[in-house]
C-alpha atoms as a PDB file:
ATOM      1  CA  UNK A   1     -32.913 -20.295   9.003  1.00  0.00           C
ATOM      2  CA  UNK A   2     -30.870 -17.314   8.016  1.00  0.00           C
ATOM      3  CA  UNK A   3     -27.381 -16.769   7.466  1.00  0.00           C
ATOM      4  CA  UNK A   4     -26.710 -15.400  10.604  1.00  0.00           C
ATOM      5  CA  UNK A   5     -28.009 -18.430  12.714  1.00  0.00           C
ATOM      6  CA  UNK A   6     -26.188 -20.976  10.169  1.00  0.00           C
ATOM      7  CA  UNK A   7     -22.669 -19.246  11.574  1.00  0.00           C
ATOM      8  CA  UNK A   8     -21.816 -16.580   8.468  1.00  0.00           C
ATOM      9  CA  UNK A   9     -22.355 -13.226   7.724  1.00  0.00           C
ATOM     10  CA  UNK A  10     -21.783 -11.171   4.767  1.00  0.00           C
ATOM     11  CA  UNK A  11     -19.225  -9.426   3.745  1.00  0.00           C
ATOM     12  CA  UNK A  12     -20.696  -5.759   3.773  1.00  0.00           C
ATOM     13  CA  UNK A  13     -23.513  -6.290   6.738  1.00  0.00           C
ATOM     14  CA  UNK A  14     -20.660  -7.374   9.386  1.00  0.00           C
ATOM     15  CA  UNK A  15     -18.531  -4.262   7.963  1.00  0.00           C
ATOM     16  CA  UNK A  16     -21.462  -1.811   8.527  1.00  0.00           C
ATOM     17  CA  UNK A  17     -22.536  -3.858  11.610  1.00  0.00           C
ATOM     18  CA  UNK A  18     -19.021  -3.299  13.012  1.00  0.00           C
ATOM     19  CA  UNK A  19     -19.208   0.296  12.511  1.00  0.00           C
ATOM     20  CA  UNK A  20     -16.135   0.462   9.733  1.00  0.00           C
ATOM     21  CA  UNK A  21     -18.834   2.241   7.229  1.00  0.00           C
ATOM     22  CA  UNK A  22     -21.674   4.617   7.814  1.00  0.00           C
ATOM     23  CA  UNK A  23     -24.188   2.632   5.489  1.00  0.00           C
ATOM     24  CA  UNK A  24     -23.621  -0.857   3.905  1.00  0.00           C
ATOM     25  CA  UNK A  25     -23.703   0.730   0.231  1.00  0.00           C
ATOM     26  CA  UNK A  26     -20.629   2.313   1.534  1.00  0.00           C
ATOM     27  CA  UNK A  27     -19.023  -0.933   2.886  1.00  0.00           C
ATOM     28  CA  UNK A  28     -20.093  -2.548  -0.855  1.00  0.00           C
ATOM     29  CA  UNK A  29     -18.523   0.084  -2.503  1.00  0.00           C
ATOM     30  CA  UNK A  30     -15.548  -0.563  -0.420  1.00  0.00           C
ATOM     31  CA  UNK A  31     -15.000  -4.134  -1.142  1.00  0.00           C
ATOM     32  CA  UNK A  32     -15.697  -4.187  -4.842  1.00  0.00           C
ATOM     33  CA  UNK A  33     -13.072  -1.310  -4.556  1.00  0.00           C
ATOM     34  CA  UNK A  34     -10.728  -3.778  -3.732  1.00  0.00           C
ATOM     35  CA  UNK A  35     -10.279  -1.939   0.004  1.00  0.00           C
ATOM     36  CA  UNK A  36     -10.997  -5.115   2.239  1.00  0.00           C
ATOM     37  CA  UNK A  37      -9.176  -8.308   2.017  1.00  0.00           C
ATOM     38  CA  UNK A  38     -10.512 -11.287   3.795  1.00  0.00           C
ATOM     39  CA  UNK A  39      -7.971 -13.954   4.671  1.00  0.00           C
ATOM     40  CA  UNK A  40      -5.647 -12.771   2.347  1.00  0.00           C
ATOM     41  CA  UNK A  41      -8.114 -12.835  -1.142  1.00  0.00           C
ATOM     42  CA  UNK A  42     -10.193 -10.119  -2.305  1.00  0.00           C
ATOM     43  CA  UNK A  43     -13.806 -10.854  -1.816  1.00  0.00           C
ATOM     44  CA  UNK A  44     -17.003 -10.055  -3.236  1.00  0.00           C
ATOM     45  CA  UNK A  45     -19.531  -8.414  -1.035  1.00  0.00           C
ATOM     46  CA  UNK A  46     -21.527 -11.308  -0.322  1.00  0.00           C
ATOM     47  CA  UNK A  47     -19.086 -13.372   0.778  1.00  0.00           C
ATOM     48  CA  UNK A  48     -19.394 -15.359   3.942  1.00  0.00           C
ATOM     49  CA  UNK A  49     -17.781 -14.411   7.120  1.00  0.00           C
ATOM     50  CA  UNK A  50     -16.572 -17.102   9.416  1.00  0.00           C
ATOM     51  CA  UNK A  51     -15.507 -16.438  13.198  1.00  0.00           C
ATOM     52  CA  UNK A  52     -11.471 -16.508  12.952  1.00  0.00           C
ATOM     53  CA  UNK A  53     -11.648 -14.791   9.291  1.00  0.00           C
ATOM     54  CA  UNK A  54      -8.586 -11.944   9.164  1.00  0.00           C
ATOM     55  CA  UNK A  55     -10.027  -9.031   7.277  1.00  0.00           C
ATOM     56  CA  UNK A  56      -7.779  -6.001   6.363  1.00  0.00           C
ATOM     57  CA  UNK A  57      -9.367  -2.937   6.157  1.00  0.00           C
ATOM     58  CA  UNK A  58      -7.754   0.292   4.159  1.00  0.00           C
ATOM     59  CA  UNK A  59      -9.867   3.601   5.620  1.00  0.00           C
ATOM     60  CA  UNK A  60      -8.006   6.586   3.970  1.00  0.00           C
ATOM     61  CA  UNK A  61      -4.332   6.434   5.605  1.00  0.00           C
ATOM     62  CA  UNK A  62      -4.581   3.662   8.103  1.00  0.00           C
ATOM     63  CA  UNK A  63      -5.041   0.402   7.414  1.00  0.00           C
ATOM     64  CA  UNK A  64      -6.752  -2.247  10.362  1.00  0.00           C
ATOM     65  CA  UNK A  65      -5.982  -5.943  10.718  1.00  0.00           C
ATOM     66  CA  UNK A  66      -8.573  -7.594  12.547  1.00  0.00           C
ATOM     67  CA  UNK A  67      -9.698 -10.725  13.452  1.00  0.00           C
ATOM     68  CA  UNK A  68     -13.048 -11.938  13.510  1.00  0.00           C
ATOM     69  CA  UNK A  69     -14.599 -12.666  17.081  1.00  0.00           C
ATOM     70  CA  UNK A  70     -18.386 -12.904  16.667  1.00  0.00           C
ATOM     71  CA  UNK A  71     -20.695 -12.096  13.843  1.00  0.00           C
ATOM     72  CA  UNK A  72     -24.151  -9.766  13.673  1.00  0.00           C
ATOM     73  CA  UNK A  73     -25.967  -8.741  11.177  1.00  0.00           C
ATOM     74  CA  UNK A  74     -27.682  -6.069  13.164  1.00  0.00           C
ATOM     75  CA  UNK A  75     -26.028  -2.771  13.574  1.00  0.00           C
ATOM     76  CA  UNK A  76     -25.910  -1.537  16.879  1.00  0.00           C
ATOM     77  CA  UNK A  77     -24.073   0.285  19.841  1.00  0.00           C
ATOM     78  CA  UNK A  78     -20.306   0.954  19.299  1.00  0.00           C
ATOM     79  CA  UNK A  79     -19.501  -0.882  22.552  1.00  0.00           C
ATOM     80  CA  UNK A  80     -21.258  -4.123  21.169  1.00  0.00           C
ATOM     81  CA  UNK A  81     -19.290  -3.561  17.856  1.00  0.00           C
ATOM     82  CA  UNK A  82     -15.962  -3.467  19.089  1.00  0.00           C
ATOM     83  CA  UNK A  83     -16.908  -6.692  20.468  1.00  0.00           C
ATOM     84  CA  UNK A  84     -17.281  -8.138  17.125  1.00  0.00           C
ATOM     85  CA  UNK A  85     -13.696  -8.187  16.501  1.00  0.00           C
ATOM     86  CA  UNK A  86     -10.190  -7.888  17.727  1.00  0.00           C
ATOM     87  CA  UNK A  87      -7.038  -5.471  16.074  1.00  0.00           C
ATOM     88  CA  UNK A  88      -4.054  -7.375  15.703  1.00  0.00           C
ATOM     89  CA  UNK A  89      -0.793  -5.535  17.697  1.00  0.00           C
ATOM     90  CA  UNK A  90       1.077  -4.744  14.833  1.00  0.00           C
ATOM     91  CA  UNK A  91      -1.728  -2.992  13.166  1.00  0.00           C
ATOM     92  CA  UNK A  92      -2.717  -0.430  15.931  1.00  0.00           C
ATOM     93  CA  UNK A  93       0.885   0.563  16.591  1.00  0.00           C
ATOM     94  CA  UNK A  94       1.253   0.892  12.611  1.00  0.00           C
ATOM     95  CA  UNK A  95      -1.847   3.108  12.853  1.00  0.00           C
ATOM     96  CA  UNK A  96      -0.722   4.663  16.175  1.00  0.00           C
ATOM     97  CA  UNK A  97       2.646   5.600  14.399  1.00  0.00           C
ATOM     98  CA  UNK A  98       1.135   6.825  11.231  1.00  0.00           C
ATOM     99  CA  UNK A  99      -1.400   9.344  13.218  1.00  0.00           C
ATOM    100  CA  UNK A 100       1.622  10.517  14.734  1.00  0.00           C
ATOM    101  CA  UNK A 101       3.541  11.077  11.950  1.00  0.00           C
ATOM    102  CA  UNK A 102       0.659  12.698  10.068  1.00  0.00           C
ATOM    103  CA  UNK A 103       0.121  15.351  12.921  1.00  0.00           C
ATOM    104  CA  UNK A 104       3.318  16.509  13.261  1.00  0.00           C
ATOM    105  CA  UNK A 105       3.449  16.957   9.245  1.00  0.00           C
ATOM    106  CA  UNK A 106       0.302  19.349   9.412  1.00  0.00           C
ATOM    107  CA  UNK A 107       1.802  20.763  13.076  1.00  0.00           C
ATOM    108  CA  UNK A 108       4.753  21.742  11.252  1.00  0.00           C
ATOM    109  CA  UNK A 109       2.681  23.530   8.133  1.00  0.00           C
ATOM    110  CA  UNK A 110       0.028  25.194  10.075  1.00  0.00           C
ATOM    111  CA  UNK A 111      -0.604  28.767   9.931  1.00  0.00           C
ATOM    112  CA  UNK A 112       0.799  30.604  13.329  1.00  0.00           C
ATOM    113  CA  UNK A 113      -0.677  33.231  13.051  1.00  0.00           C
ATOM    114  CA  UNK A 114      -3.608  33.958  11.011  1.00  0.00           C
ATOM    115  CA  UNK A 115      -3.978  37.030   8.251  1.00  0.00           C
ATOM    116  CA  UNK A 116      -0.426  39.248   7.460  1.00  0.00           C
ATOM    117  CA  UNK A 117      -0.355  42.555   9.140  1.00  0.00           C
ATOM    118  CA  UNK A 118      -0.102  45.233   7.171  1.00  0.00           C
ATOM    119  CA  UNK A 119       3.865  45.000   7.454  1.00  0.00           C
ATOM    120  CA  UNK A 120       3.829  41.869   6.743  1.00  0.00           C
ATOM    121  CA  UNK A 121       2.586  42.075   3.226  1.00  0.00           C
ATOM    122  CA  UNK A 122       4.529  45.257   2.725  1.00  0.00           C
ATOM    123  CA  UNK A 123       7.448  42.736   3.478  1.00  0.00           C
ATOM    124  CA  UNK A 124       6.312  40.580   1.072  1.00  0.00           C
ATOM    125  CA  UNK A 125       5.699  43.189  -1.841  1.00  0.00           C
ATOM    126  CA  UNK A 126       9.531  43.920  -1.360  1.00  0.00           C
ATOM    127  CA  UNK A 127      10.257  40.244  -1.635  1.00  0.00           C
ATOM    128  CA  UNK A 128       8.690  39.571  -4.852  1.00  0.00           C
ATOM    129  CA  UNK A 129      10.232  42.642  -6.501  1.00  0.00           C
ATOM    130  CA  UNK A 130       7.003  44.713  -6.905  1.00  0.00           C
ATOM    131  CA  UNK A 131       8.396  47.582  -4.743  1.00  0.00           C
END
């Protein structure tokens, strides 16, 4: 009988089954990073998952708070991952806001532009003195 059958899951195969990481040495790397928290503890990668386990998740920026629905040890489709588990409110309108907030930063620092005319760097000569 193996895990899966007996109602648990590890740690890293349900992460890379659920499409958070690419490969499951990524999803390892991830927990013993101290990246995913499962029910509040910091895990090793082999622990256990349960159905009703919280997990939180910290990829780059954003962080996910999900809930365990179903487990699988197989990777497959996206649309039968996102089955797998459910975001919590709070967490997708934390992310939601933090995207937002992160694409107005770069709107506001992006080049308009492109490459300075020649003017334009004549301009800038003047500015820094050299003319």
């Amino acid at each position: 009988m193996s895990d899966h059958e007996d109602g648990r899951v590890r740690l890293d195969k349900w992460l890379w089954a659920a499409r958070f990481y690419k490969t499951r040495a990524l999803a390892a790397e991830a927990v013993e990073g101290g990246k995913v928290d499962v029910n509040g503890d910091r895990p090793k990668r082999a622990r256990a998952l349960q159905v009703g386990d919280e997990i939180r998740i910290r990829l780059g920026p954003y962080e996910h708070v999900l809930k365990v629905l179903a487990l699988s040890a197989r990777r497959g489709p996206a649309s039968e991952a996102a089955l797998l588990y459910e975001e919590t409110e709070a967490s997708r309108a934390r992310r939601e806001e933090l995207s937002i907030q992160l694409k107005s930063l770069h709107a506001v620092f992006g080049p308009d532009k492109g490459r300075p005319t020649k003017k334009d760097r004549r301009d800038i000569q003047r500015l820094k003195g050299r003319r």
